[in-house]
N, C-alpha and C. Protein backbone atom coordinates (compact mmCIF):
# COMPACT_ATOMS: atom_id res chain seq x y z
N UNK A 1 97.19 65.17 113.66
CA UNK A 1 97.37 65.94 114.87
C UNK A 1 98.56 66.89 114.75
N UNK A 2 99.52 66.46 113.80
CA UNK A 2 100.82 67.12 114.06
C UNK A 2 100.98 68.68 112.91
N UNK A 3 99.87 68.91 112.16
CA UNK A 3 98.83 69.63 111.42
C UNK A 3 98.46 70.55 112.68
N UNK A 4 97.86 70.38 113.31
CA UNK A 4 96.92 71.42 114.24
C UNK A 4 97.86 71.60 115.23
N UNK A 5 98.79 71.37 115.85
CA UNK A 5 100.01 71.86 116.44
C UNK A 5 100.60 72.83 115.90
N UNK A 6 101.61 72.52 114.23
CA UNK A 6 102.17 73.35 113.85
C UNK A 6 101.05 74.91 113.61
N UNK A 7 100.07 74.60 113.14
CA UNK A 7 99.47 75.58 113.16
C UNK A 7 98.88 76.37 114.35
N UNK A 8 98.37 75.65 115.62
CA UNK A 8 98.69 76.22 116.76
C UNK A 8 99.70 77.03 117.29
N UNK A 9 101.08 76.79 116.92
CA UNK A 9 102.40 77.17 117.22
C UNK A 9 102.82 78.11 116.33
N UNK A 10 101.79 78.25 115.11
CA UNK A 10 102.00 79.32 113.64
C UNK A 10 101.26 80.75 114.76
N UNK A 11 100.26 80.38 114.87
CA UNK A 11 98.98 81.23 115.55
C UNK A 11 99.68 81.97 116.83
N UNK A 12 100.41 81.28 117.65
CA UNK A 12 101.08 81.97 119.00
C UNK A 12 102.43 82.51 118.03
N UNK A 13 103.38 82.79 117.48
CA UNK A 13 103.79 83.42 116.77
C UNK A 13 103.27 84.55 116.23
N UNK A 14 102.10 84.63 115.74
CA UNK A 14 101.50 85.77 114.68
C UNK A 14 100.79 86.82 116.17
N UNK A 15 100.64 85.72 116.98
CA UNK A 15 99.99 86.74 118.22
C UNK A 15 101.04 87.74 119.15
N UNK A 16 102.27 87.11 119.05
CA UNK A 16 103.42 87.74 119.69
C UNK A 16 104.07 88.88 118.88
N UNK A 17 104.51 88.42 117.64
CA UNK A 17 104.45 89.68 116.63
C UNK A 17 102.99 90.66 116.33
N UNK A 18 101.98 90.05 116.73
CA UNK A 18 101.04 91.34 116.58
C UNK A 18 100.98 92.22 118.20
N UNK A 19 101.64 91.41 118.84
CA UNK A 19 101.88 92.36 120.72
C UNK A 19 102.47 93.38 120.37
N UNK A 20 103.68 92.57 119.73
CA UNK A 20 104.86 93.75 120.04
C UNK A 20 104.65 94.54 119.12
N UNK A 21 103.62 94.32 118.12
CA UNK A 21 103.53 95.88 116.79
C UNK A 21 102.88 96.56 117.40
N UNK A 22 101.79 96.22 118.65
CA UNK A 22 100.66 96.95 119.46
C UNK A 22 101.68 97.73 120.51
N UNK A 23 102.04 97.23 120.60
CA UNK A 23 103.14 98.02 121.40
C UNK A 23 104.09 99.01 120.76
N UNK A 24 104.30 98.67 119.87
CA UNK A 24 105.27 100.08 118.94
C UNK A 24 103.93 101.02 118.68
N UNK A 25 103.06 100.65 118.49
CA UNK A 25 102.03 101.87 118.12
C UNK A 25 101.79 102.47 119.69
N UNK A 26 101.83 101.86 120.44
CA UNK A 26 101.32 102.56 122.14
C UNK A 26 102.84 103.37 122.21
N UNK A 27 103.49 102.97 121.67
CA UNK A 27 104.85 103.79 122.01
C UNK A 27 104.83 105.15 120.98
N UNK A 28 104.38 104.98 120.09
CA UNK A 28 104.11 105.74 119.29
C UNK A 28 102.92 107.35 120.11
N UNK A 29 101.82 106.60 120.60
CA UNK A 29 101.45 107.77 121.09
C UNK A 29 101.60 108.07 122.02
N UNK A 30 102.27 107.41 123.36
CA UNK A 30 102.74 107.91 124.04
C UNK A 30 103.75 109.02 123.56
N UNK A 31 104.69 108.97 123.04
CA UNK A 31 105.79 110.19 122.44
C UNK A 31 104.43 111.17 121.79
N UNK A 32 103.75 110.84 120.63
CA UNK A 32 102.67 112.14 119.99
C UNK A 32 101.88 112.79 121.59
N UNK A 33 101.55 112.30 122.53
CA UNK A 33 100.86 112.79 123.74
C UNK A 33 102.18 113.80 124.30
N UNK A 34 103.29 113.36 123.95
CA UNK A 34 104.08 114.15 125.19
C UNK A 34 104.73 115.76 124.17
N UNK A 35 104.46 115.41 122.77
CA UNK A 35 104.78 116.43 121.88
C UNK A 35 103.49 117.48 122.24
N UNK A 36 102.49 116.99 122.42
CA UNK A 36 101.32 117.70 122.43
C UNK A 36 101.24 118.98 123.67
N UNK A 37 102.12 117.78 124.78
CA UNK A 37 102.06 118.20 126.29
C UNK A 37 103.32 119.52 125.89
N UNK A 38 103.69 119.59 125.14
CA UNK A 38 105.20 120.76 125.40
C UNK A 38 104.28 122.37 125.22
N UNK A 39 103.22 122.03 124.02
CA UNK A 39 102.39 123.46 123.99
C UNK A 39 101.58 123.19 124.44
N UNK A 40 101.50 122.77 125.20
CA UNK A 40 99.71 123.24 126.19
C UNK A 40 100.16 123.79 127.54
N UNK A 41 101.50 124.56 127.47
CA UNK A 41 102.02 125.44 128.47
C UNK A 41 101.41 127.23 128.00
N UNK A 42 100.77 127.29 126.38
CA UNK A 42 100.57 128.54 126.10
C UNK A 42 101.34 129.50 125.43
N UNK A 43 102.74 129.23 125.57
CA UNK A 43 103.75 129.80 125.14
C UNK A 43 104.05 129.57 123.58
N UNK A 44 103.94 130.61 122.54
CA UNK A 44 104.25 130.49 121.20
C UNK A 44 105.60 130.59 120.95
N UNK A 45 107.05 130.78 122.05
CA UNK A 45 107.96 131.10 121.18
C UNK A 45 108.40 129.90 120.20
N UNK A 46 109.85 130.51 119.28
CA UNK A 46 109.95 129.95 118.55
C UNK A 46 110.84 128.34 118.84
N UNK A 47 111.03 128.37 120.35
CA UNK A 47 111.96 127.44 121.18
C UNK A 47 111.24 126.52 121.11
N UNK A 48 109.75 126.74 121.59
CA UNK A 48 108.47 125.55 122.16
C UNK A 48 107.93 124.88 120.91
N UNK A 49 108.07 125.51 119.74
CA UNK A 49 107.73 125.20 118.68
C UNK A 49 108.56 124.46 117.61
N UNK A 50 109.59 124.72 118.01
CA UNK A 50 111.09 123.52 117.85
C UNK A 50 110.75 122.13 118.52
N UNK A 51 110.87 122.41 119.72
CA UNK A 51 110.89 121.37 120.41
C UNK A 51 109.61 120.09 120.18
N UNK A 52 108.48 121.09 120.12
CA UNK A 52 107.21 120.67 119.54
C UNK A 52 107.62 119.37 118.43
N UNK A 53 107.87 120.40 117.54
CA UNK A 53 108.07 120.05 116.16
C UNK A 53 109.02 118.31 116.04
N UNK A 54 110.24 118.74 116.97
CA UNK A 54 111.64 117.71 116.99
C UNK A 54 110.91 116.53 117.50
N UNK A 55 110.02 116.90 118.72
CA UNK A 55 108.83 115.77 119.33
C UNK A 55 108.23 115.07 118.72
N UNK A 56 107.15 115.63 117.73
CA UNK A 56 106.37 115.22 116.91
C UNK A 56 106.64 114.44 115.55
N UNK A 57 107.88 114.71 115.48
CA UNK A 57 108.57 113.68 114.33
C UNK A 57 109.00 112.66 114.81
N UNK A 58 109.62 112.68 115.59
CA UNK A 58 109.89 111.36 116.59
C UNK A 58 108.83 110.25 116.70
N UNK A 59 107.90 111.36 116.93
CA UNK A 59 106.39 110.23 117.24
C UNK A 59 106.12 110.22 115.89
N UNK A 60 106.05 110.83 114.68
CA UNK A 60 105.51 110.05 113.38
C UNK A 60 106.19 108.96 112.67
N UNK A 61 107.67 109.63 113.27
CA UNK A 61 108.78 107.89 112.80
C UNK A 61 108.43 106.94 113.53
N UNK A 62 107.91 107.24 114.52
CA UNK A 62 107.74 105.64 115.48
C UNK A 62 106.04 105.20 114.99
N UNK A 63 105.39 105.79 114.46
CA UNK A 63 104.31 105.41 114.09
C UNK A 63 104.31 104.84 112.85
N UNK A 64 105.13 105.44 111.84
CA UNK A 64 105.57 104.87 110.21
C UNK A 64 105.90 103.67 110.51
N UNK A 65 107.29 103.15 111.25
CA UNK A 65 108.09 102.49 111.37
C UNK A 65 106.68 101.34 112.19
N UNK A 66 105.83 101.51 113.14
CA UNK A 66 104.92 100.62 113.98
C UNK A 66 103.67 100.11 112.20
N UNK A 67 103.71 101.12 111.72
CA UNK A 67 102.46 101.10 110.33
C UNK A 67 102.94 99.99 109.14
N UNK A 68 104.55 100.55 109.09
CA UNK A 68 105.38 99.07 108.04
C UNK A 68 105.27 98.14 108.72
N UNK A 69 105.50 97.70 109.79
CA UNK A 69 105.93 95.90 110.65
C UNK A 69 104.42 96.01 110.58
N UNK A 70 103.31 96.52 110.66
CA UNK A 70 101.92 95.89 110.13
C UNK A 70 101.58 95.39 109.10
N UNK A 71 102.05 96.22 107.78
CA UNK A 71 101.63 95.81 107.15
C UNK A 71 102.50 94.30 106.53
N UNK A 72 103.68 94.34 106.67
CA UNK A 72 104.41 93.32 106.88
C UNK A 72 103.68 92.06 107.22
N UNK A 73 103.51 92.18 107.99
CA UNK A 73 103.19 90.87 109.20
C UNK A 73 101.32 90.88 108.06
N UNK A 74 100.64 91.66 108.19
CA UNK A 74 99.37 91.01 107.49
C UNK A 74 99.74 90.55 106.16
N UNK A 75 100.99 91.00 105.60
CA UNK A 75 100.97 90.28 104.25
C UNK A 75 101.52 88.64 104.81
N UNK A 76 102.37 88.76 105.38
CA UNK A 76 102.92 87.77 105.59
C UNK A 76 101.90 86.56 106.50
N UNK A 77 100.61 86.90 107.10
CA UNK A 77 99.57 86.39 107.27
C UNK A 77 99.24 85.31 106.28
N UNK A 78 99.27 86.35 105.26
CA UNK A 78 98.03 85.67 103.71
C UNK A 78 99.07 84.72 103.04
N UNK A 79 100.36 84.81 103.16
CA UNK A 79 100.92 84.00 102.54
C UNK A 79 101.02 82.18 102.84
């Protein structure tokens, strides 16, 4: 019995670290949605396209950074 506990208690672990990686990725596009939202005002200068830009990296670091703690955590699955 004390077998199917620890592994019960392995399982709610792997589910809490897979929340919170689901959650760095929702955080992730929330920021890529709001980079998106800066040009869909129409305006090409070179200001909106900065800002764009400064946005959109933000959201690909938070998506890299959400993509490593995945793959992390599935290796660390198999082990």
């Amino acid at each position: 019995m004390k077998h199917s506990l620890t592994r019960q208690n392995a399982d709610c672990s792997w589910d809490a670290e897979i929340a919170l990686n689901t959650q760095m990725f929702r955080n992730a596009d929330i920021l890529d949605d709001a980079a998106f939202l800066i040009i869909e005002v129409g305006t090409t200068s070179s200001e909106i396209w900065q800002r764009f830009s400064q946005a959109k990296a933000l959201a690909d670091e938070k998506r890299n950074a959400a993509y490593h703690v995945w793959i992390r955590i599935k290796r660390q699955m198999v082990d």
